[in-house]
N, C-alpha and C. Protein backbone atom coordinates (compact mmCIF):
# COMPACT_ATOMS: atom_id res chain seq x y z
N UNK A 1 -7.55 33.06 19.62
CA UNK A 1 -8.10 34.36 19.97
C UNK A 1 -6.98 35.22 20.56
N UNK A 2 -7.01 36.40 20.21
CA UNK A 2 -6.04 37.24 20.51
C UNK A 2 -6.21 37.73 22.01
N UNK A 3 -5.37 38.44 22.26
CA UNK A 3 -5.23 38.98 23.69
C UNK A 3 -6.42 40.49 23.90
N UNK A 4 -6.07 41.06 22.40
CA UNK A 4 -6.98 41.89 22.47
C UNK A 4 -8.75 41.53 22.33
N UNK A 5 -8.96 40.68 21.54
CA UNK A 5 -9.90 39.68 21.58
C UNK A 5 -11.06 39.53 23.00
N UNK A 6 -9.59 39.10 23.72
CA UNK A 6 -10.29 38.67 25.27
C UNK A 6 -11.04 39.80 25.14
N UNK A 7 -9.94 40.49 25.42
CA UNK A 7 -10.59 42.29 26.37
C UNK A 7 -11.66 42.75 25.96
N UNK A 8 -12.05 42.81 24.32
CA UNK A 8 -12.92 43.23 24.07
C UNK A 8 -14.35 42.51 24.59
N UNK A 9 -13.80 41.05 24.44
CA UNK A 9 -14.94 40.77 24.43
C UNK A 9 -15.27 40.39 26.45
N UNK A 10 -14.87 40.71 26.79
CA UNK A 10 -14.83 41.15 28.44
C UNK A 10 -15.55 42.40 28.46
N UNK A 11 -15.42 43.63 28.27
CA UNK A 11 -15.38 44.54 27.98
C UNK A 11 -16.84 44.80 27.44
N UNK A 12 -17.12 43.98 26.55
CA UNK A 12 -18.26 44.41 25.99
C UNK A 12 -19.55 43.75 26.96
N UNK A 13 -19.85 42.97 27.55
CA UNK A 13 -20.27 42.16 28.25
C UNK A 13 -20.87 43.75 28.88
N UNK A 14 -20.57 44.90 29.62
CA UNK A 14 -20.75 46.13 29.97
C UNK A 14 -21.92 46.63 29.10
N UNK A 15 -23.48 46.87 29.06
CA UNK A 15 -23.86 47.23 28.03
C UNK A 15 -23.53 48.65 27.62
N UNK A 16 -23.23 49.86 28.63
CA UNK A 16 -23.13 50.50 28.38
C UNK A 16 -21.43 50.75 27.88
N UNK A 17 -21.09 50.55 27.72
CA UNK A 17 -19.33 50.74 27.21
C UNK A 17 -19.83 49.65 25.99
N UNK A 18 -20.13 48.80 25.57
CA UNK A 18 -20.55 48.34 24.14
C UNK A 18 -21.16 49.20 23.59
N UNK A 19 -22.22 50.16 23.90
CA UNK A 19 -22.68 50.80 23.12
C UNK A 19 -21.63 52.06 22.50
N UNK A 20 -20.82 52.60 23.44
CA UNK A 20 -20.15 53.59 23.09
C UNK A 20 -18.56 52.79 22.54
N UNK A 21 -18.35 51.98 22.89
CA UNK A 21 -17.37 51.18 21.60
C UNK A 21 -17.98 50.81 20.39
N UNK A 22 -19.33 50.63 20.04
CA UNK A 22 -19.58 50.07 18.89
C UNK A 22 -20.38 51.45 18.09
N UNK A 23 -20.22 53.00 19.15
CA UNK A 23 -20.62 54.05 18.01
C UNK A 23 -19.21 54.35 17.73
N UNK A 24 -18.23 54.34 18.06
CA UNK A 24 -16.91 54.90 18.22
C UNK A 24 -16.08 54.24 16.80
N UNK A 25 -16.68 52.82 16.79
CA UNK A 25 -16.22 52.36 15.79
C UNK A 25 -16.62 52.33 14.34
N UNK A 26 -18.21 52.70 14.81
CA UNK A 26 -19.01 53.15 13.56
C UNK A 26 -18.30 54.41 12.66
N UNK A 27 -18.07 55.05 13.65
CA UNK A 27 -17.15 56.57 13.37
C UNK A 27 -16.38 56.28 12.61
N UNK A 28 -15.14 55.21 12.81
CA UNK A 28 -14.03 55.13 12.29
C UNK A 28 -14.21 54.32 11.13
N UNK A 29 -15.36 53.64 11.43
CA UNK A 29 -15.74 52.95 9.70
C UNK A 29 -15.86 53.79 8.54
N UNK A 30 -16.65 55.10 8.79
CA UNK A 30 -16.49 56.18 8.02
C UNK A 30 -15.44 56.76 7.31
N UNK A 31 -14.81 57.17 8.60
CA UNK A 31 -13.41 57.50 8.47
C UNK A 31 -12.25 56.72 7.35
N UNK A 32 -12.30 55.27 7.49
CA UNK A 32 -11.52 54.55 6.78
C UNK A 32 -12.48 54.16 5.39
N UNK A 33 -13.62 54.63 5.37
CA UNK A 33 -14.11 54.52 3.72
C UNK A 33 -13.71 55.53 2.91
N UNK A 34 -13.76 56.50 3.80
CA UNK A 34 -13.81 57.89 2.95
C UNK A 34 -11.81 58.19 2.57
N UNK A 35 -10.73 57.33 3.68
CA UNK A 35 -9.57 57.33 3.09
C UNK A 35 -9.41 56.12 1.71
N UNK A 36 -10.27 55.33 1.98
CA UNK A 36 -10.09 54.42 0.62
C UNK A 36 -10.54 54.69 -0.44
N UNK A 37 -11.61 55.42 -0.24
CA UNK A 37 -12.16 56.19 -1.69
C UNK A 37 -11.07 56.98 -2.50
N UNK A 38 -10.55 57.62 -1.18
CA UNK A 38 -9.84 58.76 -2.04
C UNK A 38 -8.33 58.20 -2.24
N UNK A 39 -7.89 57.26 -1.52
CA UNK A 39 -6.57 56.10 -2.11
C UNK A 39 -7.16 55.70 -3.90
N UNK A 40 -8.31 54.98 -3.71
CA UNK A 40 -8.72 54.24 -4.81
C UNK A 40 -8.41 55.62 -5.96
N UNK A 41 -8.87 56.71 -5.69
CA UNK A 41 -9.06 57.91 -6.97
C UNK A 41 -7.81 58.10 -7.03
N UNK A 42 -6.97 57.82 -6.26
CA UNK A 42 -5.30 58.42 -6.37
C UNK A 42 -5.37 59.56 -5.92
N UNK A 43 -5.72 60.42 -4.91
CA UNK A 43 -6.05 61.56 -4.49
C UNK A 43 -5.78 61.75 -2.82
N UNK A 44 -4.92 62.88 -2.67
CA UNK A 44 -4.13 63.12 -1.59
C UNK A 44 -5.07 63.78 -0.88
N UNK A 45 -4.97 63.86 0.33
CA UNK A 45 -6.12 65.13 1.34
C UNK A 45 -5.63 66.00 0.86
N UNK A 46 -4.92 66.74 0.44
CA UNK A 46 -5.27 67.16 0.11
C UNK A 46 -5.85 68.58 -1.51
N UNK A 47 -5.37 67.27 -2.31
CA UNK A 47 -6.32 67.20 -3.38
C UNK A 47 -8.25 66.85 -2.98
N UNK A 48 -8.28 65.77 -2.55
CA UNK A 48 -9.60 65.77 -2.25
C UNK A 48 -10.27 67.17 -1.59
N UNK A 49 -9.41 67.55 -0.54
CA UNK A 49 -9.91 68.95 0.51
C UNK A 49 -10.52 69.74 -0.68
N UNK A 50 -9.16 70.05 -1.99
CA UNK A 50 -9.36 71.52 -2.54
C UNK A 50 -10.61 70.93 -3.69
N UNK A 51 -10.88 69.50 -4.33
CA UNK A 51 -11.87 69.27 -5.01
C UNK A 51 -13.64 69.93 -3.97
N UNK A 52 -13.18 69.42 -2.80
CA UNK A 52 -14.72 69.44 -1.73
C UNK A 52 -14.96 70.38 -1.20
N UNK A 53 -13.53 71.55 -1.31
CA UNK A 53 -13.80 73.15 -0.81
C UNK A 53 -13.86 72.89 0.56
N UNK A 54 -12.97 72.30 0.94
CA UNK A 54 -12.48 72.77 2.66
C UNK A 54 -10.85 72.32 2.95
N UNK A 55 -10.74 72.85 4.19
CA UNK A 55 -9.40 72.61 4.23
C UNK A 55 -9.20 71.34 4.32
N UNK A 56 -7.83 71.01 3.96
CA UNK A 56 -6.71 69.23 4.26
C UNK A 56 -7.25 68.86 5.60
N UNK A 57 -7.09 70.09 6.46
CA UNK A 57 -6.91 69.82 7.72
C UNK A 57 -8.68 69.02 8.32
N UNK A 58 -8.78 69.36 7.66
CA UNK A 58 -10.45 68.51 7.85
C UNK A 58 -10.48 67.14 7.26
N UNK A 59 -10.74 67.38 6.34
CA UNK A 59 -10.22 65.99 5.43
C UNK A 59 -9.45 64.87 6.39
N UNK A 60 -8.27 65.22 7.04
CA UNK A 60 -7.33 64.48 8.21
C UNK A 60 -8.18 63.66 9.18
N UNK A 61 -8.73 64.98 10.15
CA UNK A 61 -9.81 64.73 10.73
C UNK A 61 -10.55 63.83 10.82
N UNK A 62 -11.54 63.65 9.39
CA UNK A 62 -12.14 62.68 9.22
C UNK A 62 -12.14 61.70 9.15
N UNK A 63 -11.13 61.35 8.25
CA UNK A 63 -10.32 60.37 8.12
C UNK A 63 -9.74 59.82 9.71
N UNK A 64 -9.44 60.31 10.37
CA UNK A 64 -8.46 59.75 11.24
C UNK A 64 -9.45 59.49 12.70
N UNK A 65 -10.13 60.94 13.07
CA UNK A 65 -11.11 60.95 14.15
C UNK A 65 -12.44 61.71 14.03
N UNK A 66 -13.35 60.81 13.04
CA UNK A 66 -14.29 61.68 12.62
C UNK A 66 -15.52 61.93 14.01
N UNK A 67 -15.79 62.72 13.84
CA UNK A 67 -16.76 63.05 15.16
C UNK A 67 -17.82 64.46 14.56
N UNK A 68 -18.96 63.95 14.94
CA UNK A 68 -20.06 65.04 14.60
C UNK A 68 -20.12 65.30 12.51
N UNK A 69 -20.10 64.27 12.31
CA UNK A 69 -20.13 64.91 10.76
C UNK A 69 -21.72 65.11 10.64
N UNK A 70 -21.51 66.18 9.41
CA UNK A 70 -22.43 66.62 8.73
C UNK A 70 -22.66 65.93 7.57
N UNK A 71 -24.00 65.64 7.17
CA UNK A 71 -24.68 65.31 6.40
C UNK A 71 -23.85 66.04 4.91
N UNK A 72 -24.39 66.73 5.04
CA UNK A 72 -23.66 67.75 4.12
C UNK A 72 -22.22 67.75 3.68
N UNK A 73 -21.30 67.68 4.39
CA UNK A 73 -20.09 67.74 4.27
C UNK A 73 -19.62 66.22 3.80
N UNK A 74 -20.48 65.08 4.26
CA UNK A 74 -19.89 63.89 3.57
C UNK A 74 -20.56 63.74 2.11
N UNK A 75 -21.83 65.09 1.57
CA UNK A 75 -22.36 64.80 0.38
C UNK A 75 -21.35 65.96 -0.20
N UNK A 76 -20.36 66.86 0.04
CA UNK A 76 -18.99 67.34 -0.91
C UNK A 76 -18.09 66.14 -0.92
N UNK A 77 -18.06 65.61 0.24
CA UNK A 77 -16.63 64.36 -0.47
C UNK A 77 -16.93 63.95 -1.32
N UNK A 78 -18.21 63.39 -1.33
CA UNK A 78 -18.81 62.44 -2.13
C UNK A 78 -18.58 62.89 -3.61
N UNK A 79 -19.32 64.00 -3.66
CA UNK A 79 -19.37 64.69 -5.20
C UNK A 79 -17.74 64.92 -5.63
N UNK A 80 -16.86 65.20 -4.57
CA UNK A 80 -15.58 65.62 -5.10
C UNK A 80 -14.68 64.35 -6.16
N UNK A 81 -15.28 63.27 -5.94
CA UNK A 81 -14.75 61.76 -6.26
C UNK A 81 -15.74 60.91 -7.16
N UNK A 82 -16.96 61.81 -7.34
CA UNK A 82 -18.19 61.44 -8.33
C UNK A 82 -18.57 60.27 -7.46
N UNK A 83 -18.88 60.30 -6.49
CA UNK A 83 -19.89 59.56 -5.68
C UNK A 83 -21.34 59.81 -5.27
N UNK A 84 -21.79 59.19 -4.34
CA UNK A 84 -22.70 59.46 -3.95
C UNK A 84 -23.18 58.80 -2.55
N UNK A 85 -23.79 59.83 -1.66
CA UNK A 85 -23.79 58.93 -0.37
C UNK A 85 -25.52 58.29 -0.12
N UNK A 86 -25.66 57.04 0.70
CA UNK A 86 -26.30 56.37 0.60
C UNK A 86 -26.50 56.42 1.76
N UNK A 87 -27.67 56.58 3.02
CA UNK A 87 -28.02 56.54 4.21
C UNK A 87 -28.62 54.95 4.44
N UNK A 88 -28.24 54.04 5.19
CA UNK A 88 -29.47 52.64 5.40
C UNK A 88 -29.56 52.75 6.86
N UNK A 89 -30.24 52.57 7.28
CA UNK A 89 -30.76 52.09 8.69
C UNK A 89 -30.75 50.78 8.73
N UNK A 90 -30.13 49.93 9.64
CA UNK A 90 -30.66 48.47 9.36
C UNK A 90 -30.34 47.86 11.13
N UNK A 91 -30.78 46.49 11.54
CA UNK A 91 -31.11 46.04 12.84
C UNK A 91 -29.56 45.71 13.04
């Protein structure tokens, strides 16, 4: 087990700081799908930006520190790369 390992799992033991580490990371799960999508297409931010009609500088954003997205705005990535986004709820 790693060092970072410990901490976290020290750390999480806190319910409230687990909850806001495990939305924080939800975030960045996003974030790192939506850069692999657009790795996988061969497509730069910003190529993807000008396919989805917003700036690079968003695109970055997301990718890097997504916060508050819109529904909407992850259904232009989507379409820009012929995707499609999928909502699940699950326990």
């Amino acid at each position: 087990m790693t060092r970072w390992n410990r901490f976290y799992e020290k750390q999480v033991e806190n319910k409230k700081l687990r909850g806001m580490v495990e939305h924080e990371l939800e975030a960045l799960r996003i974030g790192e799908s939506i850069a692999a999508m657009r790795q996988e297409e061969g497509l730069t931010q910003t190529k993807l930006a000008a396919r989805a009609g917003m700036p690079s500088s968003k695109i970055s954003a997301i990718e890097n520190t997504p916060q508050n997205l819109e529904l909407a705005t992850l259904i232009r990535i989507a379409r820009a790369v012929n995707r499609r986004v999928r909502i699940r709820f699950t326990r």
